[in-house]
Protein backbone atom coordinates (compact mmCIF):
# COMPACT_ATOMS: atom_id res chain seq x y z
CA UNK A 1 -6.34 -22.86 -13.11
CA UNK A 2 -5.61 -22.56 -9.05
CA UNK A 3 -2.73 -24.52 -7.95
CA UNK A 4 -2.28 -25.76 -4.29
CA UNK A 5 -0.70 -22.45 -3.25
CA UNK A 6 -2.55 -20.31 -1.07
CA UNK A 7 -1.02 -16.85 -1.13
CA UNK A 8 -2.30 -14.18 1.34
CA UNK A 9 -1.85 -10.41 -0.84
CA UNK A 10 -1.98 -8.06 2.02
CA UNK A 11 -2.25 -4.32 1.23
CA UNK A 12 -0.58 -1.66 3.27
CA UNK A 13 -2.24 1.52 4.52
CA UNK A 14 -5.82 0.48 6.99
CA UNK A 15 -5.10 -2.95 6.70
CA UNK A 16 -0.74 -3.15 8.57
CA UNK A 17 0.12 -0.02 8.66
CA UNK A 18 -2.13 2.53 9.77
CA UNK A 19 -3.27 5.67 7.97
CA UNK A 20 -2.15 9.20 7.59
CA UNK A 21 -1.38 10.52 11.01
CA UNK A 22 -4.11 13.02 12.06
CA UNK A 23 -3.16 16.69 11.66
CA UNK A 24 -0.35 16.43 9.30
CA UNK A 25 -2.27 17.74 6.12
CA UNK A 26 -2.45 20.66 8.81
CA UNK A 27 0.88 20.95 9.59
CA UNK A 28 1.94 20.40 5.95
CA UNK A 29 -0.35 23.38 5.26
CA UNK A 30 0.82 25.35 7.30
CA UNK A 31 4.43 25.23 5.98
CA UNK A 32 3.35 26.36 2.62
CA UNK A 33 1.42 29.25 4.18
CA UNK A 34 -2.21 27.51 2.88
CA UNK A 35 -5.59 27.19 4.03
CA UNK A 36 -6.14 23.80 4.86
CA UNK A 37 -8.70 22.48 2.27
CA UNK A 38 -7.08 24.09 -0.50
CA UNK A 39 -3.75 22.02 0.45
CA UNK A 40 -5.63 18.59 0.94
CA UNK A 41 -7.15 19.01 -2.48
CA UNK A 42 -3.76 19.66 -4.42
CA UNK A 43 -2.31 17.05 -2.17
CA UNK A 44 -4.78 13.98 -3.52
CA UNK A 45 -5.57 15.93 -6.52
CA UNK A 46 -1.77 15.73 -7.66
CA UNK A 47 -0.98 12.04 -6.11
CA UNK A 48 -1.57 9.58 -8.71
CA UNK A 49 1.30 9.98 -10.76
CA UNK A 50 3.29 10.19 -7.42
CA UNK A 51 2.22 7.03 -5.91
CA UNK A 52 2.57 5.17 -9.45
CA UNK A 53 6.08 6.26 -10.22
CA UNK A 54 6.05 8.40 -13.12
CA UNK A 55 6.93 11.95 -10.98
CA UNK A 56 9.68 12.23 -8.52
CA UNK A 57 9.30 13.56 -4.83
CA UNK A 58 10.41 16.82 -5.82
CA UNK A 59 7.89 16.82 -8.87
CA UNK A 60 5.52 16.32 -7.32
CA UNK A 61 5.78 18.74 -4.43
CA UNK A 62 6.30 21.01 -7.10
CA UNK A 63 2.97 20.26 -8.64
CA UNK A 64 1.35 20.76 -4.98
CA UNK A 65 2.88 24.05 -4.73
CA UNK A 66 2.42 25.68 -8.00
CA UNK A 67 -1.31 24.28 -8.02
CA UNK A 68 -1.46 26.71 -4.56
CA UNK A 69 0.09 29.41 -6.41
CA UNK A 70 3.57 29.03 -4.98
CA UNK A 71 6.47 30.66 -6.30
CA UNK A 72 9.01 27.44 -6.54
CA UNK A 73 12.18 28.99 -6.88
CA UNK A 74 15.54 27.72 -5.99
CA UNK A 75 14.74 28.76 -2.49
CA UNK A 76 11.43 26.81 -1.92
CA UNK A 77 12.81 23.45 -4.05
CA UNK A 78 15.81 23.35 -1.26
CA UNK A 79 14.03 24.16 1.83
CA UNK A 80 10.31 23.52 1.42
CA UNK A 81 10.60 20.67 -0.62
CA UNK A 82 12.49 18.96 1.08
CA UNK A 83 10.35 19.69 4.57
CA UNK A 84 7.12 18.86 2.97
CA UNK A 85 8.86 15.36 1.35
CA UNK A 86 9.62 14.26 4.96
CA UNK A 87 6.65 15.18 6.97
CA UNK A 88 4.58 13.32 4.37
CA UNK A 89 7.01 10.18 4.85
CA UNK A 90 6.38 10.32 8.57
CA UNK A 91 2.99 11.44 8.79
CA UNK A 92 2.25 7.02 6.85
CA UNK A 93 4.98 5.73 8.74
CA UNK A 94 3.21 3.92 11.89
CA UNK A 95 1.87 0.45 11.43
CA UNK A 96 -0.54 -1.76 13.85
CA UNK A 97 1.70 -4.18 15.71
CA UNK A 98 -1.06 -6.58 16.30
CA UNK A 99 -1.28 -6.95 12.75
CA UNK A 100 2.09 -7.18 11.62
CA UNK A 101 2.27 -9.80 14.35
CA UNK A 102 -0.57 -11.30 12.93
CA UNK A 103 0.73 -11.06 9.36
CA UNK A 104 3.95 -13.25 10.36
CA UNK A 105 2.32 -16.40 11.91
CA UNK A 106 0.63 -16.43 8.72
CA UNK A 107 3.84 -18.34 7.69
CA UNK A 108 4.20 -20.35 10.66
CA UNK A 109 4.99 -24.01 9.27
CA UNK A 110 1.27 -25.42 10.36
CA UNK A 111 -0.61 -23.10 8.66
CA UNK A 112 -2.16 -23.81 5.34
CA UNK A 113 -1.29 -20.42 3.75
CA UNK A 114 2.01 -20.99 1.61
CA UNK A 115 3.16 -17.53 0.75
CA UNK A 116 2.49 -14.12 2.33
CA UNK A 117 2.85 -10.59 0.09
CA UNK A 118 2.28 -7.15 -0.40
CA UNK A 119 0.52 -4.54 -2.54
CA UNK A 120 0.87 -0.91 -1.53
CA UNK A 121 0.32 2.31 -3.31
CA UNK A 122 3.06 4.35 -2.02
CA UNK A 123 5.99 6.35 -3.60
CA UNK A 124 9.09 4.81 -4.43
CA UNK A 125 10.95 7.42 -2.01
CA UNK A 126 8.11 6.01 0.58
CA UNK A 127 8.45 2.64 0.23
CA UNK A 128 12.32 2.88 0.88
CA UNK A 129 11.87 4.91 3.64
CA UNK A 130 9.39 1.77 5.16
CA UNK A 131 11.58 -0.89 3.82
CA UNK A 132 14.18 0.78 5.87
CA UNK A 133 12.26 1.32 9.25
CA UNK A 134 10.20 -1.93 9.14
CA UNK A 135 12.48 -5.23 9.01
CA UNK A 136 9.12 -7.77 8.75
CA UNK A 137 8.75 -6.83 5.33
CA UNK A 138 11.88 -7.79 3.99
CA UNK A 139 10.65 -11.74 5.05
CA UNK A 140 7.51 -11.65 3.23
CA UNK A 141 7.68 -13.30 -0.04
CA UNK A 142 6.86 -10.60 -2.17
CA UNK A 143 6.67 -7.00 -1.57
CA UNK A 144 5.17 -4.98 -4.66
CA UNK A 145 5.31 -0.80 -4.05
CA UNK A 146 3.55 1.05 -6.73
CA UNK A 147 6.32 3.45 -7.15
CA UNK A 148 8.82 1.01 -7.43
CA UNK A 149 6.40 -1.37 -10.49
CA UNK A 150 4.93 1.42 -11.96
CA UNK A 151 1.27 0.99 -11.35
CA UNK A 152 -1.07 1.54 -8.79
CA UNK A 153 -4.14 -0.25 -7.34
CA UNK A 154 -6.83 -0.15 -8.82
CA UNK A 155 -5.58 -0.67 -12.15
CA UNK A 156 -5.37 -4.20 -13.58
CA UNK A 157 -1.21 -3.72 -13.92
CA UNK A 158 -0.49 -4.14 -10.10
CA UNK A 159 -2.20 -6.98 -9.36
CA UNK A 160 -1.28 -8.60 -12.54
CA UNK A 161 2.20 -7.48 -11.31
CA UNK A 162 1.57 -9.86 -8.50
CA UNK A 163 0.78 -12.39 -10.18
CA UNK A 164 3.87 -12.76 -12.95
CA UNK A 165 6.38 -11.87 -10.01
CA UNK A 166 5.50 -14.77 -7.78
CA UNK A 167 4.66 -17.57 -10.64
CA UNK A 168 1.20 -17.91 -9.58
CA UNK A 169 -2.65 -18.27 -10.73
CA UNK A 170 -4.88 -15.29 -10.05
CA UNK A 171 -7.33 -17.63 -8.33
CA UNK A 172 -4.20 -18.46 -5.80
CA UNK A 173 -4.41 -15.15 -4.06
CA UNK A 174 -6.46 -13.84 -1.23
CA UNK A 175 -6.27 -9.92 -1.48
CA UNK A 176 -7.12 -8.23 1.42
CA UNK A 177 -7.70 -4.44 1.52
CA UNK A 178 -9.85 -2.14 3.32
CA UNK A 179 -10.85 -0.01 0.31
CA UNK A 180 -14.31 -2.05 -1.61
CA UNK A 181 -12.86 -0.61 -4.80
CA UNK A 182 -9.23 -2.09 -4.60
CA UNK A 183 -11.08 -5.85 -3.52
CA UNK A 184 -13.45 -5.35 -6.78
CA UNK A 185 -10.55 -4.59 -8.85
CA UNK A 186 -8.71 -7.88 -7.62
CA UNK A 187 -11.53 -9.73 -8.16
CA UNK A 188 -11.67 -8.92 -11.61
CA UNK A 189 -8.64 -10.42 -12.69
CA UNK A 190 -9.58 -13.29 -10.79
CA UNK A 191 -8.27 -13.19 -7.46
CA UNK A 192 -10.00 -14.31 -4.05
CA UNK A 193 -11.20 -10.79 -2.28
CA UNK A 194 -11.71 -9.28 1.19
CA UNK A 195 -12.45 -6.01 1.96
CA UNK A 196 -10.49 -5.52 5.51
CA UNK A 197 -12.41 -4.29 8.65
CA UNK A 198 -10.57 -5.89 11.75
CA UNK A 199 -8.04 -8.32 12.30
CA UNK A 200 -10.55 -10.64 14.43
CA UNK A 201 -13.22 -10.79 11.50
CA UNK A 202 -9.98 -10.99 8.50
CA UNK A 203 -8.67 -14.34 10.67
CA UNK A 204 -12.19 -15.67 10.65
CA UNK A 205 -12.40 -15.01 7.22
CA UNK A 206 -8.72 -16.68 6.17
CA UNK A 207 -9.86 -19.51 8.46
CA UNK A 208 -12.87 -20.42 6.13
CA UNK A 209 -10.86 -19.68 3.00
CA UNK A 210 -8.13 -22.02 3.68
CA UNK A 211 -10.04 -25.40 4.00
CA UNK A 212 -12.41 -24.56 0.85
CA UNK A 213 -8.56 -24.63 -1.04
CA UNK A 214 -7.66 -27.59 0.49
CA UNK A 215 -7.50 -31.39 -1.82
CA UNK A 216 -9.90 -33.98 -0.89
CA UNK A 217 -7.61 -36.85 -0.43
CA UNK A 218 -9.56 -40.53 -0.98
């Protein structure tokens, strides 16, 4: 059963922050001497065990590399590596101010939403990396990276993570994400879902959330 708390679950990447900075596959590519394509595959072919916790940075470069039939020696694990594990962390690192500005007067005292949080799939190296660069995160009231819990969106685990962290009923959270599949997945542990296309239509949406939530008093 719902209690009186309305918790906003934000996710990260096309909904805050925005997404991978064009031309840095490219770039990233180019560093390990690859055609494009082929780099981009082994780069979201090899991710999931990345982005959930269970490889380290240098694991999984090394996975990248080897699947391009890369010779990872000593060399390449100390210079390439290293080079590739930083231009990845850059190429996710800009976020939409409107929206982060948006995100925080989510908490202003007159507004019905109680708590405000945070589901990303991102690599525990990543997420320290943001934690570091963006301040605003460390006042939301939960902040759930899937490298750091050990699960990633969509699977059950991570929003169920959400949910024993913060004390709460799955029917008190509104997740909002731009990807349909992430929403479904929320929704099927019984959270509220949104799939995220603008910060305009997401307020109107919030707006008409809120007061559905809200006691009848007689």
């Amino acid at each position: 059963m719902p209690t009186d708390r309305h918790i906003v679950l934000f996710d990260l990447f096309g909904v805050i922050a925005r997404h991978q900075r064009p031309g840095a596959l490219a770039k990233m590519a180019a560093r390990c001497h690859a055609p494009t394509d082929a780099f981009t595959t082994a780069y979201w072919a090899c991710r999931p065990p990345y982005d959930a916790g269970r490889q380290s940075a240098p694991e999984y470069w090394t996975a990248v590399l080897r699947s391009l039939s890369v010779d990872v020696g000593l060399d390449v694990e100390a210079d390439t590596i290293e080079e590739l594990r930083l231009a990845d962390i850059d190429s996710w690192s800009r976020v939409d101010n409107r929206m982060v500005a948006y995100v925080q007067s989510l908490r202003q005292p007159l507004r019905a939403v109680t708590e405000v949080a945070l589901l990303s799939n991102i690599p525990s190296d990543h997420a320290d990396a943001f934690l570091a660069a963006q301040p605003w995160l460390h006042t939301l009231d939960h902040v759930a990276f899937s490298g750091k819990i050990k699960a990633a969106k969509p699977a059950p685990a991570a929003f169920l993570h959400c949910v024993i962290a913060m004390r709460a009923a799955p029917a008190d959270f509104l997740f909002v994400d731009d990807r349909e599949e992430n929403v479904r997945a929320a929704q099927a542990v019984g959270m509220n879902g949104h799939v995220f296309t603008g910060r305009d239509e997401l307020a109107a949406f919030i707006d008409t959330w809120l007061p559905a939530r809200r006691p009848t008093w007689k």
